[in-house]
N, C-alpha and C. Protein backbone atom coordinates (compact mmCIF):
# COMPACT_ATOMS: atom_id res chain seq x y z
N UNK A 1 13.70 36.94 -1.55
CA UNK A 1 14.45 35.71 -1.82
C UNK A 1 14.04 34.58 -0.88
N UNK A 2 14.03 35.05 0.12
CA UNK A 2 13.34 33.82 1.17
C UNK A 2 11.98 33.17 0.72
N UNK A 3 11.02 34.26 0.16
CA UNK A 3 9.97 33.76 -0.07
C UNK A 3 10.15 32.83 -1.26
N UNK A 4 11.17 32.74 -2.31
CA UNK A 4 11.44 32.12 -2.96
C UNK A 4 11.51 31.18 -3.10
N UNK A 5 12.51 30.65 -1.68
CA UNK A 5 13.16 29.65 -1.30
C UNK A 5 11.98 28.42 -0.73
N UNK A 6 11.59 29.01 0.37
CA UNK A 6 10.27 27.91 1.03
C UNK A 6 9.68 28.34 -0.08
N UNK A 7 9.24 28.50 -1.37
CA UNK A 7 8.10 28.18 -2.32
C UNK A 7 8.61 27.29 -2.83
N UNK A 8 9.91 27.26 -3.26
CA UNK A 8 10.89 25.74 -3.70
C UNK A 8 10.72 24.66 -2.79
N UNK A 9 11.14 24.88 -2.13
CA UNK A 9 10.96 23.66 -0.95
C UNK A 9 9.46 23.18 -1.21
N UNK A 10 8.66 23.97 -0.61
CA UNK A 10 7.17 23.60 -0.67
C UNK A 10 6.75 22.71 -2.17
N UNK A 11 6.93 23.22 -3.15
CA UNK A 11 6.95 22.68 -4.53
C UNK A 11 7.57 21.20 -4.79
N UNK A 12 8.45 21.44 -4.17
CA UNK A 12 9.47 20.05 -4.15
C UNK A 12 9.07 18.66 -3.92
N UNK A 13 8.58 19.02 -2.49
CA UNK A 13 7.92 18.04 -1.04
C UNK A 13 6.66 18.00 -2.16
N UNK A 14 5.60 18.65 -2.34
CA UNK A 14 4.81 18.32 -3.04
C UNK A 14 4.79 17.36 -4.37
N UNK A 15 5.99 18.13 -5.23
CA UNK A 15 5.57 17.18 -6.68
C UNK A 15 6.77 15.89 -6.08
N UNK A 16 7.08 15.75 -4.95
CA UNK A 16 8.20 14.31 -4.98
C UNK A 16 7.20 13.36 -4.12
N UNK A 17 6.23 13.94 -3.66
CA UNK A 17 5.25 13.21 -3.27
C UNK A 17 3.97 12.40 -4.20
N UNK A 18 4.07 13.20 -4.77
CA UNK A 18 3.08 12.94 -6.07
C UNK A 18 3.56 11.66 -7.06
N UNK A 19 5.07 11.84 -7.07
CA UNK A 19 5.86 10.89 -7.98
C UNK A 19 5.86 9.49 -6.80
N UNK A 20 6.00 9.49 -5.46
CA UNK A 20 5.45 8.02 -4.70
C UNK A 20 4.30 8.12 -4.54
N UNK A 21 3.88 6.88 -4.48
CA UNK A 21 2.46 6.51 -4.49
C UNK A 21 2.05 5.79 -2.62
N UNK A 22 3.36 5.09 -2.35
CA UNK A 22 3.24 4.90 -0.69
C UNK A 22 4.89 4.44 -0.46
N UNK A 23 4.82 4.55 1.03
CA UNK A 23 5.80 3.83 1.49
C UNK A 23 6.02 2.99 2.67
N UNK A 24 6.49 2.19 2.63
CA UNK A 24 6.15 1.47 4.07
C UNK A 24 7.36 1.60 5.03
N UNK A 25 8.32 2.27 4.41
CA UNK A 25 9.73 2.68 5.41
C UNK A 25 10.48 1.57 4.55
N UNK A 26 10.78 0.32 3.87
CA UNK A 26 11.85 -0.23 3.19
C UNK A 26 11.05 -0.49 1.67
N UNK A 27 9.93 -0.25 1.21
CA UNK A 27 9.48 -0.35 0.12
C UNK A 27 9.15 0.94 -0.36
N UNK A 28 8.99 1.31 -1.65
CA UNK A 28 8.82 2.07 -2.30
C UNK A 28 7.58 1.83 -3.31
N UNK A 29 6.21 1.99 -3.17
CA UNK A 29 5.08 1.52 -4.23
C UNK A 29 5.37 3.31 -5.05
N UNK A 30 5.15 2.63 -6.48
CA UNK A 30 5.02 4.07 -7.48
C UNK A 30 3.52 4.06 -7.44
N UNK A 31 3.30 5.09 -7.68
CA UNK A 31 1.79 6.16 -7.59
C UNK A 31 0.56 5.36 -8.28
N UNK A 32 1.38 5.03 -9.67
CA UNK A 32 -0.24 3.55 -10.53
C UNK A 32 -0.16 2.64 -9.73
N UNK A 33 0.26 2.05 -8.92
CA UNK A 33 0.16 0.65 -8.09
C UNK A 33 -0.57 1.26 -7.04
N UNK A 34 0.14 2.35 -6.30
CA UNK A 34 -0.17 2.43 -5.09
C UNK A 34 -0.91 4.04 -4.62
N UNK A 35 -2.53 4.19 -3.49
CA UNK A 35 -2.77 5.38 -3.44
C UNK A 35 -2.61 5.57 -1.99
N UNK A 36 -1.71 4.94 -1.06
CA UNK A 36 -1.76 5.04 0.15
C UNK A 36 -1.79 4.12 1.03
N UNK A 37 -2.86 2.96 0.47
CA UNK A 37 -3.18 1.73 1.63
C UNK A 37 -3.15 0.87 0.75
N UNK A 38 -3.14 0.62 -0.64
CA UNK A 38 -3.47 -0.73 -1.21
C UNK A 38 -2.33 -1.94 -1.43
N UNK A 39 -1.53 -1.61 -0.76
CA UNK A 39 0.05 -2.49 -1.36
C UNK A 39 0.16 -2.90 0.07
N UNK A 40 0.90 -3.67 0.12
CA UNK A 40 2.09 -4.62 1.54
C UNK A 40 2.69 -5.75 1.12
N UNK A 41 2.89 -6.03 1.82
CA UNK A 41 4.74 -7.30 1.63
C UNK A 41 3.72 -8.94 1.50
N UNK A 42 4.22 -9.83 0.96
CA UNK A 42 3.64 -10.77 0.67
C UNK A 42 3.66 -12.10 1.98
N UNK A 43 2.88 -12.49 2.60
CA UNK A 43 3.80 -13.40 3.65
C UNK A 43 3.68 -14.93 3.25
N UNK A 44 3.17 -15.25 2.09
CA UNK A 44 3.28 -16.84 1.74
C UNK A 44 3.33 -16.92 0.48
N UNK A 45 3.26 -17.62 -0.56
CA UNK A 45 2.78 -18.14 -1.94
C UNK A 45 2.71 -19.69 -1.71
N UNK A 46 2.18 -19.45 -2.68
CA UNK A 46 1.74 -21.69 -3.14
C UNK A 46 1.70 -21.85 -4.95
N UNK A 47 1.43 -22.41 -5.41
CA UNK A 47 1.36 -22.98 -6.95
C UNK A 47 -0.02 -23.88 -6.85
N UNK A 48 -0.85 -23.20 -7.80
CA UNK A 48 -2.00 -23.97 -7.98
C UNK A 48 -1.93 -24.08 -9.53
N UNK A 49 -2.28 -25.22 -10.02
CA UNK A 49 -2.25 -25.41 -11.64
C UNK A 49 -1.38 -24.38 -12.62
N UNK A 50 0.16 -24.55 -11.32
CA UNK A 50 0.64 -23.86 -12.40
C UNK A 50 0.76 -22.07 -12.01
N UNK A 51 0.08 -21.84 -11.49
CA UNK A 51 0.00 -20.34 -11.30
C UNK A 51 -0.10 -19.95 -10.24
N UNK A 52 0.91 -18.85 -9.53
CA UNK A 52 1.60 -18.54 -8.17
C UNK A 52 0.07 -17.82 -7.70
N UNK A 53 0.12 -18.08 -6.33
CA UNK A 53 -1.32 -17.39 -5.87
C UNK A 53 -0.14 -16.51 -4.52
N UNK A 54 -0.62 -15.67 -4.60
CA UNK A 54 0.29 -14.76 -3.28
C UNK A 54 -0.91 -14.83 -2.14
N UNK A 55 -0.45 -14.53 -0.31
CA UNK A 55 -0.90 -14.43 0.46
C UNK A 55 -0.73 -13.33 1.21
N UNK A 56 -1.43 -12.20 1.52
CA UNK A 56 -1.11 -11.45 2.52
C UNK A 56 -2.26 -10.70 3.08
N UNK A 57 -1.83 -9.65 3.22
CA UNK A 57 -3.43 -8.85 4.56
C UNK A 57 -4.45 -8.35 3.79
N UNK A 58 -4.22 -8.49 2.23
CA UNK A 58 -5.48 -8.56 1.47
C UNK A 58 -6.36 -9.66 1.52
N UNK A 59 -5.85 -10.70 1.43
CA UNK A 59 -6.35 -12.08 1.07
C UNK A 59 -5.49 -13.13 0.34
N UNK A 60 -6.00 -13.94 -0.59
CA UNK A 60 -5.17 -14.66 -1.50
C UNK A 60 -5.65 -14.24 -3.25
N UNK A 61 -4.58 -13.68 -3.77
CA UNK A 61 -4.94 -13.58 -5.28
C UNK A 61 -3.66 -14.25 -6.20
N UNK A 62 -4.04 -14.60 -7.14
CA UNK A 62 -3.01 -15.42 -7.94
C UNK A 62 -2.88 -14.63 -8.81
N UNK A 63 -1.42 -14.26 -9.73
CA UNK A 63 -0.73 -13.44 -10.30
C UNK A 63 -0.81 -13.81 -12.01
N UNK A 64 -2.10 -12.58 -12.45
CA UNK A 64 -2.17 -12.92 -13.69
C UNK A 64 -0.60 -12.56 -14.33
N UNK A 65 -0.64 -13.80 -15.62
CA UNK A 65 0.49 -14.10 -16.20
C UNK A 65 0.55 -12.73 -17.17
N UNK A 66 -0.06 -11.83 -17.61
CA UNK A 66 0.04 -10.96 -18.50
C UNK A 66 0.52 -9.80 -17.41
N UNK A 67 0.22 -9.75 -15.97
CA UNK A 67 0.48 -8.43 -15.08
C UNK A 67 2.23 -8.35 -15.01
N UNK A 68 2.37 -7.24 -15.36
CA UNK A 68 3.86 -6.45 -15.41
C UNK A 68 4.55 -6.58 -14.02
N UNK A 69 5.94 -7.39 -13.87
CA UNK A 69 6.40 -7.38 -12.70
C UNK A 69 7.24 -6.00 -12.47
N UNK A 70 7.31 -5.86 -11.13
CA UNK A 70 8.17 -4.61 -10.93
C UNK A 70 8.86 -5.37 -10.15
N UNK A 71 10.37 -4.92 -9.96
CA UNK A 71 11.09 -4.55 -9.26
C UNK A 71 11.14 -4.27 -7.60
N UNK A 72 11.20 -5.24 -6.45
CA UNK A 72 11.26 -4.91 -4.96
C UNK A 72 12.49 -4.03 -5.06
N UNK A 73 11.99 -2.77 -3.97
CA UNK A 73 13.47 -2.43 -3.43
C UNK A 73 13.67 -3.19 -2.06
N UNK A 74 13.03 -3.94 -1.63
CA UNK A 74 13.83 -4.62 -0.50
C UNK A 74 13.45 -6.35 -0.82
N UNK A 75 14.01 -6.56 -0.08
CA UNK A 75 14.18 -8.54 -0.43
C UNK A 75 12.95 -9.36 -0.27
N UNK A 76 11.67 -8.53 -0.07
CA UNK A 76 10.50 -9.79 -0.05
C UNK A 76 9.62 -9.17 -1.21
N UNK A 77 8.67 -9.92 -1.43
CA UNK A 77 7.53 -9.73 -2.36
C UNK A 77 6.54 -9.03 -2.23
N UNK A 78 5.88 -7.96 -2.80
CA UNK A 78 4.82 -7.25 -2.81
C UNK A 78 3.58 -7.36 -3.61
N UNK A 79 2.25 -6.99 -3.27
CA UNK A 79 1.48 -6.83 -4.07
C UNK A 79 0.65 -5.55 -3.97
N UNK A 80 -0.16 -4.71 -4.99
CA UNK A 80 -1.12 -4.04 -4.67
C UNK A 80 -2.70 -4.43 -5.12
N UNK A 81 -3.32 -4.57 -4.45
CA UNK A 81 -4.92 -4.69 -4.68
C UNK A 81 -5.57 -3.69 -4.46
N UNK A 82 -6.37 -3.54 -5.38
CA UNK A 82 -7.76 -2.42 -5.65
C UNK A 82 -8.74 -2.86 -6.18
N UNK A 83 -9.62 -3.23 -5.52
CA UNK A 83 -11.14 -2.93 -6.23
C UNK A 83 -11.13 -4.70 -6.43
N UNK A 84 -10.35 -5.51 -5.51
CA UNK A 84 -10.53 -7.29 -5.72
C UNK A 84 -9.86 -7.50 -6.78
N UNK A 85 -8.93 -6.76 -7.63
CA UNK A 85 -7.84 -7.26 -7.87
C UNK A 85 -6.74 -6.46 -7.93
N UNK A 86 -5.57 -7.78 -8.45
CA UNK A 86 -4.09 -7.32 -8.30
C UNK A 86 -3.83 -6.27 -9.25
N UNK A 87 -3.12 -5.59 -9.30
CA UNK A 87 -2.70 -4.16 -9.94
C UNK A 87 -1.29 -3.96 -10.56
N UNK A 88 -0.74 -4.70 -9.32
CA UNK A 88 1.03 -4.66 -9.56
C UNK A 88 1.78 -5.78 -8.56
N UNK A 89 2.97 -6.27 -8.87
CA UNK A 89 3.65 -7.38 -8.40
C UNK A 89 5.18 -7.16 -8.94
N UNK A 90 5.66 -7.14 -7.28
CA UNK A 90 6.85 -6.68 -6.89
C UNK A 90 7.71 -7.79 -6.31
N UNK A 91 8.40 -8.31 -7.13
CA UNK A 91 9.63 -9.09 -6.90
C UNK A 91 10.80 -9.03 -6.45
N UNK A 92 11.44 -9.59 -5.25
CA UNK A 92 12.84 -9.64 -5.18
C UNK A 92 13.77 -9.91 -6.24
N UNK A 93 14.71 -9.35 -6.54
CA UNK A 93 16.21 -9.62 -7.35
C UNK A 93 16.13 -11.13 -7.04
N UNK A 94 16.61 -11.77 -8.67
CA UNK A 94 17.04 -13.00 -8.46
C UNK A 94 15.68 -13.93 -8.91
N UNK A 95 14.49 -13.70 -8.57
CA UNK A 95 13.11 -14.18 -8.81
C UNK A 95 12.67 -14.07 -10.20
């Protein structure tokens, strides 16, 4: 029965890991956005012709209008980049 038990556990920790993709301690990236390093918090935006360009420790990329917003779990803005571009865009409530 014990061996049972830590095989549950073990199983657990594994597939609940699999279902996040990263975390930064108040954000939550899901697994298609995120494989570890490609996401962080946004620290500026601007409006160029119309279309929000985000700023952070990637660089600057502007937020194609067809890319699916998600949901922040904490109050600032996120993005993930891979491969020179954006992937996913994470909004505060209220935005």
């Amino acid at each position: 029965m014990k061996k049972f038990t830590i095989g549950l556990v073990l199983l657990t920790m594994f597939l609940g890991n699999k279902a996040l993709g990263h975390t930064d301690g108040t954000m939550n990236y899901p697994i298609e956005c995120c494989s570890g390093y490609d996401c962080g918090p946004v620290s500026g935006t601007t409006t160029v012709n119309g279309v929000l360009v985000t700023t952070s420790r990637f660089g600057e990329y502007s937020i194609p209008p067809t890319l699916k917003r998600h949901d922040s779990t904490d109050s600032r803005m996120h993005v993930c980049i891979r491969e020179n571009k954006m992937i996913c865009v994470f909004f505060p409530a209220g935005i």
